[in-house]
C-alpha atoms as a PDB file:
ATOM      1  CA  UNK A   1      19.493  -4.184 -17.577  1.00  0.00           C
ATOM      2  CA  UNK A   2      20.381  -7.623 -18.585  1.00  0.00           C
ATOM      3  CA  UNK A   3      18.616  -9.596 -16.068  1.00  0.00           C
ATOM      4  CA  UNK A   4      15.147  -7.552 -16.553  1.00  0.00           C
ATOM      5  CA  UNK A   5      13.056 -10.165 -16.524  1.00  0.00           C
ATOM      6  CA  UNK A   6      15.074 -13.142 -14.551  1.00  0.00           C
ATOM      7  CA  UNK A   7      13.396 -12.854 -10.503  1.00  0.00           C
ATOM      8  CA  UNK A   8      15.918 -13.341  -7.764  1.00  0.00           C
ATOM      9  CA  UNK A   9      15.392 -15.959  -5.621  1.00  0.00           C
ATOM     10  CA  UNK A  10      13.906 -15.246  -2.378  1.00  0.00           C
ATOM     11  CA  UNK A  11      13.371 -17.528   0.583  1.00  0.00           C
ATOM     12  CA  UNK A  12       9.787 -17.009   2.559  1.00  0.00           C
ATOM     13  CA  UNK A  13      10.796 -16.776   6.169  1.00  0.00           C
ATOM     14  CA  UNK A  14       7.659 -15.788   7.919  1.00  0.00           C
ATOM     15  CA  UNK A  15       3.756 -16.025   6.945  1.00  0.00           C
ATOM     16  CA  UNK A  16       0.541 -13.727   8.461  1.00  0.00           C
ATOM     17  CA  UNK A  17      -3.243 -14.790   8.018  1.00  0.00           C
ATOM     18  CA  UNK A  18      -4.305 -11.197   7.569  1.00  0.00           C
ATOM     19  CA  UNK A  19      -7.619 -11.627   6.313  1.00  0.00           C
ATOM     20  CA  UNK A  20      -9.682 -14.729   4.289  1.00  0.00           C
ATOM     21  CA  UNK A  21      -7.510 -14.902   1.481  1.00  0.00           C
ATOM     22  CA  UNK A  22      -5.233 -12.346   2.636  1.00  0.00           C
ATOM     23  CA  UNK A  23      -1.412 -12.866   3.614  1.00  0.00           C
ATOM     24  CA  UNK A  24       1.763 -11.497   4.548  1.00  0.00           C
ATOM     25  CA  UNK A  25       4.772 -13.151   3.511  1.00  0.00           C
ATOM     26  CA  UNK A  26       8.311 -11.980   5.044  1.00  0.00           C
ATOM     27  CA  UNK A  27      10.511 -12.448   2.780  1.00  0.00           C
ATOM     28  CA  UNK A  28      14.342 -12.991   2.683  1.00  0.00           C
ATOM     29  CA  UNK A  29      16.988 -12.474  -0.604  1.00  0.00           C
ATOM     30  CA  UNK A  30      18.825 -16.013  -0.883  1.00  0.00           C
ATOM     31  CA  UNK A  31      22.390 -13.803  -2.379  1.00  0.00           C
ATOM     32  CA  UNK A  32      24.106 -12.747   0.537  1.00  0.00           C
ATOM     33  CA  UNK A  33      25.277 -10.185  -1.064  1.00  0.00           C
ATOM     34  CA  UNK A  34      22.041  -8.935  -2.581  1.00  0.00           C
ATOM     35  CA  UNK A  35      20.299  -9.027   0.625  1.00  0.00           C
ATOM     36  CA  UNK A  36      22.728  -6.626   2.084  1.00  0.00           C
ATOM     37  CA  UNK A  37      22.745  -4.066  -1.066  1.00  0.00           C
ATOM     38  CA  UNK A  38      19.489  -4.237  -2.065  1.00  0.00           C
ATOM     39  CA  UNK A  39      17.245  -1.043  -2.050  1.00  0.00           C
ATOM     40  CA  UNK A  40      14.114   0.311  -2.214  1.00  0.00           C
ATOM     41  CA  UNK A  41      12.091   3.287  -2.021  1.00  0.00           C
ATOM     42  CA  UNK A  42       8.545   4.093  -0.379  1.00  0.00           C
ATOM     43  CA  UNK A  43       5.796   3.419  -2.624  1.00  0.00           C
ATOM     44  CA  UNK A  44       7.743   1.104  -5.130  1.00  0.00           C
ATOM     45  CA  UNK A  45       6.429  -1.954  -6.373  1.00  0.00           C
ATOM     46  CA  UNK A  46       7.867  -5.564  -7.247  1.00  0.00           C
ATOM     47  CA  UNK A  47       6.845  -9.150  -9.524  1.00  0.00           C
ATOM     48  CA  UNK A  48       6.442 -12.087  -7.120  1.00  0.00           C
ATOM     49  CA  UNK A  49       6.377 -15.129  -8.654  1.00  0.00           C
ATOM     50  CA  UNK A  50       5.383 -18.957  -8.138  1.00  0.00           C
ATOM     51  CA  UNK A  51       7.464 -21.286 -10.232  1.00  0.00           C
ATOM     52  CA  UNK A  52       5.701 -22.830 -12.908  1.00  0.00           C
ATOM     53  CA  UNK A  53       2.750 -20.648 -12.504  1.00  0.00           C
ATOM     54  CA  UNK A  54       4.137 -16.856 -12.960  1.00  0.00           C
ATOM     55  CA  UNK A  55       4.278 -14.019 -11.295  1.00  0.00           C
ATOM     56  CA  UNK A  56       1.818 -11.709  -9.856  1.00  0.00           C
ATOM     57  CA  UNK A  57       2.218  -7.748  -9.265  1.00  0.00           C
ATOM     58  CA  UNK A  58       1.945  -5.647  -5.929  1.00  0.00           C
ATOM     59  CA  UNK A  59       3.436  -3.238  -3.731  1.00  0.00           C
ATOM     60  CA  UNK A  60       6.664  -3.983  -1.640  1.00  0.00           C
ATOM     61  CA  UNK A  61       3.971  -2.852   1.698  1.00  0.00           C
ATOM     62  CA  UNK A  62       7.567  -2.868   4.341  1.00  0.00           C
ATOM     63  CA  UNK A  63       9.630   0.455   4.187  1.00  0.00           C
ATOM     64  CA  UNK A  64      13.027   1.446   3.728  1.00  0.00           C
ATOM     65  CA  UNK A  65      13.961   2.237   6.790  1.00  0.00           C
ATOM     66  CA  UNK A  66      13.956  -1.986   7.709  1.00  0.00           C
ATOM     67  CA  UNK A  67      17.047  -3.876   6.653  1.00  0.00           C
ATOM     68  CA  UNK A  68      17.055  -7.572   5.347  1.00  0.00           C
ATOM     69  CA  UNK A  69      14.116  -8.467   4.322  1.00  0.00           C
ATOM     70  CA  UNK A  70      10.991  -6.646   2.078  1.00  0.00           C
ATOM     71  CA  UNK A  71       7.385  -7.724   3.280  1.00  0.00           C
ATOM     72  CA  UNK A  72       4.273  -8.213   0.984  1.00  0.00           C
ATOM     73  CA  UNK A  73       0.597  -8.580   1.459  1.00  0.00           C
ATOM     74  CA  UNK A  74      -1.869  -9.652  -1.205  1.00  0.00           C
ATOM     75  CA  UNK A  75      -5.249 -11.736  -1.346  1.00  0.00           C
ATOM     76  CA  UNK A  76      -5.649 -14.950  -2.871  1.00  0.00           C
ATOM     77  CA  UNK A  77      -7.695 -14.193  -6.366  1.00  0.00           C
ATOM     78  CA  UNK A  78      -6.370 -15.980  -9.348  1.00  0.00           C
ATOM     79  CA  UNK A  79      -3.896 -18.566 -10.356  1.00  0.00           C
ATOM     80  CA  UNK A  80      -0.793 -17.017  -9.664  1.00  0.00           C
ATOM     81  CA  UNK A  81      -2.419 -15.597  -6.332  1.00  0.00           C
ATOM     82  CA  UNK A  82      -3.403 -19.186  -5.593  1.00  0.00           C
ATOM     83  CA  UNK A  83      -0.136 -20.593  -5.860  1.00  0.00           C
ATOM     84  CA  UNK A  84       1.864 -18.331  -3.894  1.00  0.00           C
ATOM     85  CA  UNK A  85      -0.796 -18.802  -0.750  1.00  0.00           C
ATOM     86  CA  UNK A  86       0.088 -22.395  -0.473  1.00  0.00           C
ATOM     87  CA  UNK A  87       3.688 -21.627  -0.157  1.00  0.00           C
ATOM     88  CA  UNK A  88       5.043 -21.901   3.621  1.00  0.00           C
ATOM     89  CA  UNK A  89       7.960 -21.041   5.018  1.00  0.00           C
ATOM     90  CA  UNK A  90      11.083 -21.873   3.858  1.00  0.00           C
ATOM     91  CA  UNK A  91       9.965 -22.525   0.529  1.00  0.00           C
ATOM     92  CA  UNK A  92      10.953 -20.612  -2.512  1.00  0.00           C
ATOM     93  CA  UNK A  93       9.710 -17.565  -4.915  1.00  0.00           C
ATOM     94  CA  UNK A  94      11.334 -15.298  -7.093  1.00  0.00           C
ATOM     95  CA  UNK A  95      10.892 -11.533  -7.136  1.00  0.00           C
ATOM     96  CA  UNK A  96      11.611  -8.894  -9.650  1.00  0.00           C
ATOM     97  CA  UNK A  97      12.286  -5.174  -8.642  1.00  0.00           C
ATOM     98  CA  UNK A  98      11.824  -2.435  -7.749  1.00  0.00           C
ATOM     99  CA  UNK A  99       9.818  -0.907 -10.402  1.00  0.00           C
ATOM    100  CA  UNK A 100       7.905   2.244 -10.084  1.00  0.00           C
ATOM    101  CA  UNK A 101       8.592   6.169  -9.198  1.00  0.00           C
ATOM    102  CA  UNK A 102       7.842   6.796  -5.192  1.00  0.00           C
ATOM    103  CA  UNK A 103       6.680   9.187  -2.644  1.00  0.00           C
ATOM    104  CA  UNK A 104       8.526  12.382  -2.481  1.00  0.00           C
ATOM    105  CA  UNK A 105       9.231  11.437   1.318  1.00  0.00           C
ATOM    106  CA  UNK A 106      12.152  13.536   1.938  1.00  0.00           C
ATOM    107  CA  UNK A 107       9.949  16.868   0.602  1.00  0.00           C
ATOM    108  CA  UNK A 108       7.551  15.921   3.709  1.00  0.00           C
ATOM    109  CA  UNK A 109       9.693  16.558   6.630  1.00  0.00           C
ATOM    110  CA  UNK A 110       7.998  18.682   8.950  1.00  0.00           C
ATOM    111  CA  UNK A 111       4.753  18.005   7.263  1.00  0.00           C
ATOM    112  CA  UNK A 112       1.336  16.154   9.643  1.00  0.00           C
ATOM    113  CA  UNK A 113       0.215  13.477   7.279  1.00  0.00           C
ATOM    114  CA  UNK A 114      -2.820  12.017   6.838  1.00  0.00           C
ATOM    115  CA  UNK A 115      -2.819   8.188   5.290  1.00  0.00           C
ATOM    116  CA  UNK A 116      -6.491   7.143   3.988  1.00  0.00           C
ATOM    117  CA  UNK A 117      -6.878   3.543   2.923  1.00  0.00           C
ATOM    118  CA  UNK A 118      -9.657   1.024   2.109  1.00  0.00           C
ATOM    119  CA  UNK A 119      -9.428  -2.997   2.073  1.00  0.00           C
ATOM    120  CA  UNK A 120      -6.250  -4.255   0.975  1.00  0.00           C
ATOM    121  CA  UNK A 121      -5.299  -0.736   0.211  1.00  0.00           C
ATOM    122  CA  UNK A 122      -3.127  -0.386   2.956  1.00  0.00           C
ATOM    123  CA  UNK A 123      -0.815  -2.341   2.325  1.00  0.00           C
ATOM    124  CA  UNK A 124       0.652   0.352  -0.260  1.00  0.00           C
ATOM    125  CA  UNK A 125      -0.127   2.943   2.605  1.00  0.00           C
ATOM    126  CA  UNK A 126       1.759   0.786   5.107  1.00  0.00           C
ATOM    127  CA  UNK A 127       5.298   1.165   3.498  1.00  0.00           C
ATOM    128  CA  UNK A 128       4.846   4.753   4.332  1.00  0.00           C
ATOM    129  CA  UNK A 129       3.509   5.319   7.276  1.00  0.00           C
ATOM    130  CA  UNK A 130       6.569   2.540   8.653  1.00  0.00           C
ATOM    131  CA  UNK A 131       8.567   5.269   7.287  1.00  0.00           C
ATOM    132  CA  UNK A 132       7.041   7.983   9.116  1.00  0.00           C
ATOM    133  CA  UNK A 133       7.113   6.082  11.869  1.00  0.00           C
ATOM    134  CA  UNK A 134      10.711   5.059  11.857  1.00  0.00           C
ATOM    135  CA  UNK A 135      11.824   8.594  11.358  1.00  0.00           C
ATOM    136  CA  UNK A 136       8.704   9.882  13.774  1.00  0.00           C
ATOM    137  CA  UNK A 137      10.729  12.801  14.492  1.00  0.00           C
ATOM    138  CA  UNK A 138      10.759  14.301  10.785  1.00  0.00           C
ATOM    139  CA  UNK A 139       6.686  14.158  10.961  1.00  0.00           C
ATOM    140  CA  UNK A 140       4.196  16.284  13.003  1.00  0.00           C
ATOM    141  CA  UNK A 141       0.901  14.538  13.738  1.00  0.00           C
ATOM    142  CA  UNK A 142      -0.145  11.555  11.682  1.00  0.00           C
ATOM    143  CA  UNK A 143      -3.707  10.735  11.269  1.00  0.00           C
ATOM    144  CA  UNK A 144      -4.599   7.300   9.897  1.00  0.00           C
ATOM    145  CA  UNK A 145      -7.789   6.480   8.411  1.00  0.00           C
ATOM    146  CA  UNK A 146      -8.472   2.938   7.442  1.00  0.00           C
ATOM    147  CA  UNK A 147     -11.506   0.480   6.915  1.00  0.00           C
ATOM    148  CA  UNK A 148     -12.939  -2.339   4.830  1.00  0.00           C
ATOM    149  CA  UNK A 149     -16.213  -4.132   4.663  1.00  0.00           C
ATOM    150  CA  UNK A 150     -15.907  -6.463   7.759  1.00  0.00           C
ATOM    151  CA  UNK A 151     -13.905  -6.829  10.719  1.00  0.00           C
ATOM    152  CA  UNK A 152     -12.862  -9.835   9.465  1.00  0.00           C
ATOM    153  CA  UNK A 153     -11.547  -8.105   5.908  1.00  0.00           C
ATOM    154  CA  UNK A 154      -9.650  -6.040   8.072  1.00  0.00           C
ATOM    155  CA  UNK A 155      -5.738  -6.101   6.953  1.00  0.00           C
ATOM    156  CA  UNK A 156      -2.810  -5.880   9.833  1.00  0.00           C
ATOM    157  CA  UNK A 157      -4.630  -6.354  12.762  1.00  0.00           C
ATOM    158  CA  UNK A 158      -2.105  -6.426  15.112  1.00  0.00           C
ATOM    159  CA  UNK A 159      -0.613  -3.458  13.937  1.00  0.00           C
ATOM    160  CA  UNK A 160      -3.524  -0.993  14.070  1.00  0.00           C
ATOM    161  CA  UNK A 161      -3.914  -2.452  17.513  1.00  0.00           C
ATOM    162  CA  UNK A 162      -0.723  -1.192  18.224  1.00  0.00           C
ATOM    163  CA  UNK A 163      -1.088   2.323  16.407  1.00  0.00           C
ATOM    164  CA  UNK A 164      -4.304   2.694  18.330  1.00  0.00           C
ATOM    165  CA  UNK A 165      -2.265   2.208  21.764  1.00  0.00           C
ATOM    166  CA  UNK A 166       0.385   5.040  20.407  1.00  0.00           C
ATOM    167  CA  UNK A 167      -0.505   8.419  21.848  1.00  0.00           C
ATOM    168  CA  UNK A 168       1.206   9.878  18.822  1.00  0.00           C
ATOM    169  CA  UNK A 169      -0.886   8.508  16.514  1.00  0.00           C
ATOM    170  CA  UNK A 170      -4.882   9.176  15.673  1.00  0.00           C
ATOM    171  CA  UNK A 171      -5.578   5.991  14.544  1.00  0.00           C
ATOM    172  CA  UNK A 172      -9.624   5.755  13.322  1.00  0.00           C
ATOM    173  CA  UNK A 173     -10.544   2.236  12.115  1.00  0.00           C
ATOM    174  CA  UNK A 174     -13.861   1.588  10.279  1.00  0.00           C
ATOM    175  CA  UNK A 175     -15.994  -0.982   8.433  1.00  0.00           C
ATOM    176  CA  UNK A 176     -18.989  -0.884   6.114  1.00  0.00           C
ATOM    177  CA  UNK A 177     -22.483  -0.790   7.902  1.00  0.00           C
ATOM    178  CA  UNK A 178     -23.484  -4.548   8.047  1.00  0.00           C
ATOM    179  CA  UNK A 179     -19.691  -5.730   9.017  1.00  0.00           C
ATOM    180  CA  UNK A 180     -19.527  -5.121  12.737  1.00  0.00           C
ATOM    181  CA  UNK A 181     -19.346  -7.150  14.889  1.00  0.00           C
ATOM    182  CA  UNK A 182     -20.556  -7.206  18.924  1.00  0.00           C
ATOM    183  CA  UNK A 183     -17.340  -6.417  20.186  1.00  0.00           C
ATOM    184  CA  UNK A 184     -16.726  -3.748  17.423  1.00  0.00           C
ATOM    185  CA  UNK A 185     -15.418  -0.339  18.920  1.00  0.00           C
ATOM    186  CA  UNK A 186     -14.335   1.113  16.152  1.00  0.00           C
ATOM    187  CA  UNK A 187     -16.741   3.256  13.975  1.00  0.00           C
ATOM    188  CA  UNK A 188     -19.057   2.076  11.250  1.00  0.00           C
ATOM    189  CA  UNK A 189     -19.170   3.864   8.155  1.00  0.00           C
ATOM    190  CA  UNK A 190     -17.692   4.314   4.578  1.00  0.00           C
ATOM    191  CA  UNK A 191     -14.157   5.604   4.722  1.00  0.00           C
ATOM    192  CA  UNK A 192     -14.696   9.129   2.763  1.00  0.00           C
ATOM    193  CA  UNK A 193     -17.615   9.577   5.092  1.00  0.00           C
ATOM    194  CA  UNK A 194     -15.499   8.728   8.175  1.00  0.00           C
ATOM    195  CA  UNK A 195     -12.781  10.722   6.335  1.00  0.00           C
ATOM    196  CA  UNK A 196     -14.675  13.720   6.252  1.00  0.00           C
ATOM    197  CA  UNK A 197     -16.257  13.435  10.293  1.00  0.00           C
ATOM    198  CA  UNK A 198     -12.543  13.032  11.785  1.00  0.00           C
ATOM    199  CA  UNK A 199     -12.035  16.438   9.850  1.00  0.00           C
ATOM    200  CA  UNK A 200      -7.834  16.667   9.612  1.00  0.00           C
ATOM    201  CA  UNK A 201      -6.361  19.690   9.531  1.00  0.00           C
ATOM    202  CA  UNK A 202      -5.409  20.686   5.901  1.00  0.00           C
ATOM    203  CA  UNK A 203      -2.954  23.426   6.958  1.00  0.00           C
ATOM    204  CA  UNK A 204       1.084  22.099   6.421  1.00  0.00           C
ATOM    205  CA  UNK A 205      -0.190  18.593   5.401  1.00  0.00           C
ATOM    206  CA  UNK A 206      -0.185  15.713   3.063  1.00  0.00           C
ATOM    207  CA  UNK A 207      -2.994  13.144   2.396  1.00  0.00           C
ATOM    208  CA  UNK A 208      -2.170   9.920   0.617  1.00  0.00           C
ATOM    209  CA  UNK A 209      -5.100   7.713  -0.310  1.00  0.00           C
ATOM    210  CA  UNK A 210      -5.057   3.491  -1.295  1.00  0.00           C
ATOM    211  CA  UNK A 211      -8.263   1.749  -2.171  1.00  0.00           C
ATOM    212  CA  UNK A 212     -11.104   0.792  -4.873  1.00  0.00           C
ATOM    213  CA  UNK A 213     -11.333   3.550  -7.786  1.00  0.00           C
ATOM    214  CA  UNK A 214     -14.593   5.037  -6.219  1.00  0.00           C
ATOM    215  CA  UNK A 215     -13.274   5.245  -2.804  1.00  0.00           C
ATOM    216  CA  UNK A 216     -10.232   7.356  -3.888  1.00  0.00           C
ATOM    217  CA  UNK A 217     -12.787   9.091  -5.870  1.00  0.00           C
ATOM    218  CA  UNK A 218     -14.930  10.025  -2.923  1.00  0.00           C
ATOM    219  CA  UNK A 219     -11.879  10.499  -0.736  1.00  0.00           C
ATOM    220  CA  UNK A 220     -10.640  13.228  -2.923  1.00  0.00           C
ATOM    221  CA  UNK A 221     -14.033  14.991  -3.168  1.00  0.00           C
ATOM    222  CA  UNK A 222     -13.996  15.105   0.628  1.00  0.00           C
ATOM    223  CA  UNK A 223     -10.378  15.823   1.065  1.00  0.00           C
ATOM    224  CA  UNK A 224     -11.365  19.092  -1.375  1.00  0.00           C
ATOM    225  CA  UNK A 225     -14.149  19.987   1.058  1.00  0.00           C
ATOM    226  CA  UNK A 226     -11.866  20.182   3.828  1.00  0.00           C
ATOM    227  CA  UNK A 227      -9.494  22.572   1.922  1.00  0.00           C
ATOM    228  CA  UNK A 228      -6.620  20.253   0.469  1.00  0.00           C
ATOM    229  CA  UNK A 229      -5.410  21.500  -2.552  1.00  0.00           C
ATOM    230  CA  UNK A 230      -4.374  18.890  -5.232  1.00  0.00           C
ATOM    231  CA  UNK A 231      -0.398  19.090  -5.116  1.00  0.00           C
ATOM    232  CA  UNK A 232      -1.146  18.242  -0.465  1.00  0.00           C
ATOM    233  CA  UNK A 233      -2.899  14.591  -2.097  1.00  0.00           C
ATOM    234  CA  UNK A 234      -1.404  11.676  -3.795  1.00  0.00           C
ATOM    235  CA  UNK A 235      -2.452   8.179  -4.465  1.00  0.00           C
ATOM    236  CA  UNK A 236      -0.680   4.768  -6.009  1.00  0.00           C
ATOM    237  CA  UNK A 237      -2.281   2.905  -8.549  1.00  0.00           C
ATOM    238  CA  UNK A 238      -0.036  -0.090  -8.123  1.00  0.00           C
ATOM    239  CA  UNK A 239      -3.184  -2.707  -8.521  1.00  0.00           C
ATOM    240  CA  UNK A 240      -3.107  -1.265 -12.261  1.00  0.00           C
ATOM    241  CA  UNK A 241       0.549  -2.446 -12.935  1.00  0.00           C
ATOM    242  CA  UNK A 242       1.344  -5.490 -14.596  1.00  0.00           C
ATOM    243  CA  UNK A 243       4.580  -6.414 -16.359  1.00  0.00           C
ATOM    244  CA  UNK A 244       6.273  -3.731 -14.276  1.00  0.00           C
ATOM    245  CA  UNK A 245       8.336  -2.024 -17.016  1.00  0.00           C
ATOM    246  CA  UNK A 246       6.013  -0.992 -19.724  1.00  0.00           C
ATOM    247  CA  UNK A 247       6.471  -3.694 -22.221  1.00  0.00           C
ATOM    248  CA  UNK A 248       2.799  -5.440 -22.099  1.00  0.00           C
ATOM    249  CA  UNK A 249       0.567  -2.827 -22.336  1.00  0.00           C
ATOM    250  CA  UNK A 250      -1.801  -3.613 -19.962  1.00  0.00           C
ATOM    251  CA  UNK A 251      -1.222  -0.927 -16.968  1.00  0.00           C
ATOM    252  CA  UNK A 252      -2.959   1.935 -19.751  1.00  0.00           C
ATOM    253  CA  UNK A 253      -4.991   4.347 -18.455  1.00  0.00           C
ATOM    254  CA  UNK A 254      -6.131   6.261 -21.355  1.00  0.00           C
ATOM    255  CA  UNK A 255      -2.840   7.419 -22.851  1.00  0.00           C
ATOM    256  CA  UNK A 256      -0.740   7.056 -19.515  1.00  0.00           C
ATOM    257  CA  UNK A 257       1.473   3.461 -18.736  1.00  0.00           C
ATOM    258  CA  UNK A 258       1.163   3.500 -15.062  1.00  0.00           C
ATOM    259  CA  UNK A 259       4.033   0.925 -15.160  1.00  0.00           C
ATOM    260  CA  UNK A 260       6.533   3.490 -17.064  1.00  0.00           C
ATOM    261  CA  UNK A 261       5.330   6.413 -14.985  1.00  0.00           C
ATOM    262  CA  UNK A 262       3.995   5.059 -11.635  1.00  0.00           C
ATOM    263  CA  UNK A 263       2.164   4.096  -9.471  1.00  0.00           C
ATOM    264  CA  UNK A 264       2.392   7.279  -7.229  1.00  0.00           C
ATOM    265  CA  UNK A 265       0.518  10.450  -8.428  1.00  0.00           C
ATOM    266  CA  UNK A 266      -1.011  13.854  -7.085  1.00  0.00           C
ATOM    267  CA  UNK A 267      -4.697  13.996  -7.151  1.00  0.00           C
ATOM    268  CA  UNK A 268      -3.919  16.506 -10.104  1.00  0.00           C
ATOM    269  CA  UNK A 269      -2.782  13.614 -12.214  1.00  0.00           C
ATOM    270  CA  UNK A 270      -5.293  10.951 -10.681  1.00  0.00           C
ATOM    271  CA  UNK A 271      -7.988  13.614 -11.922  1.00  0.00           C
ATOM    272  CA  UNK A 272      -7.350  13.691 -15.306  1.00  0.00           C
ATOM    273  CA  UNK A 273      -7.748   9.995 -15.502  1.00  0.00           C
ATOM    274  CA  UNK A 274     -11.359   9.963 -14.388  1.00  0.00           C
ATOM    275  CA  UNK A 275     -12.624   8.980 -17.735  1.00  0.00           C
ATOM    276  CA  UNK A 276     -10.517   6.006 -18.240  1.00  0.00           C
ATOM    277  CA  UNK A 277     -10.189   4.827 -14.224  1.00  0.00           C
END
């Protein structure tokens, strides 16, 4: 690839408060042509970047399935974080992508899935259950089991509002004890806790977990106690990437380049890595 490391330039046309520090930028390919071709698949990740400050890594969190446009979500946290907050729309970024291996979605048809995710997790999480969504009919029943430490850190607010109105969708929303709030009804809890109450079903399903290192850790322990076996869970690791292809060195865990080889893994391959997470 000759243009590996040159971003295409991409025009912001829509912006979400999501959380303190947390937003959603919509964004739109300013080549015509590359806006109509371009492709992606679920769990895939891309380099957003802020002229004259550099680019910052995280998951493409829209799916496939829409046309147009690719969506990201990601909390204000550093320079390059900074910069691309106080962008608005109709101003400018560049993006490179997609990097990364995906989620075997096409091996899951006819499969109930389960989608676990803590904090600004879900925005990795999000691209695929879209997917699911969009192709509703491919999936039996989808469970989704999200939370973070405050209402207020909660990510996509609108939209679990809306996946709590579908009947078609067991939609169980959580925060850490000490972030409710008065007019809290969901539950109150840590997510493998929560995880492990609701109880899904492990027979003909697939869990995939997004979050903090120790959640996942604890999610997996209590996705074992409910009978999952380790080739039913997978995960994405897409907060360890960095340059996106391998070249930096920084995405190591242990002997493993999450960049080259990622983000998405079975709890098999997530296990090994315990020592170095």
């Amino acid at each position: 690839m000759s243009d590996l490391y040159i971003p295409k330039l991409v025009r912001i046309e829509d912006v979400v408060e999501e959380a303190p520090d947390v937003k959603s930028f919509r964004l739109v390919f300013q080549d015509e042509e590359l806006r109509d071709s371009f492709k992606f698949e679920t769990g895939q990740f891309g380099l957003y970047s802020a002229f004259g400050y550099g680019e910052s890594t995280f998951c493409i969190a829209s799916s496939p399935t829409q046309k147009g446009f690719i969506q990201c979500t990601f909390r204000a946290s550093g320079r390059v974080t900074n910069a691309l907050s106080a962008l608005s729309i109709g101003d400018t970024m560049g993006f490179r992508g997609p990097y990364g291996n995906s989620f075997p979605v096409e091996e899951w048809k006819g499969k109930n899935m389960v989608f676990i995710a803590g904090g600004i997790g879900l925005p990795p999480v999000r691209s695929v259950i879209r997917y699911a969504l969009d192709r509703r009919e491919d999936f039996g029943d989808i469970t989704i089991v999200y939370g973070s430490k405050s209402v207020a850190d909660l990510v996509y607010k609108n939209e679990l509002a809306h996946w709590d109105e579908r009947a078609d969708i067991n939609c169980i929303q959580t925060v850490d004890p000490g972030g409710e709030t008065e007019d809290w009804k969901g539950k109150v809890g840590f997510v493998p806790t929560v995880l492990e109450e609701a109880a899904p079903s492990a027979d003909n399903t697939i869990a995939i977990i997004c979050g903090p290192p120790i959640m996942i850790k604890f999610c997996l322990s209590a996705l074992d106690k409910l009978g999952f076996n380790d080739e039913q869970v997978y995960t994405t690791l897409e907060n360890k990437m960095k340059c996106g292809v391998g070249k930096c060195g920084r995405c190591n865990v242990g002997d493993i380049y999450v960049c080259k080889e990622g983000p998405v893994y079975s709890a098999a391959e997530v296990k090994k890595m315990y020592d170095d997470f």
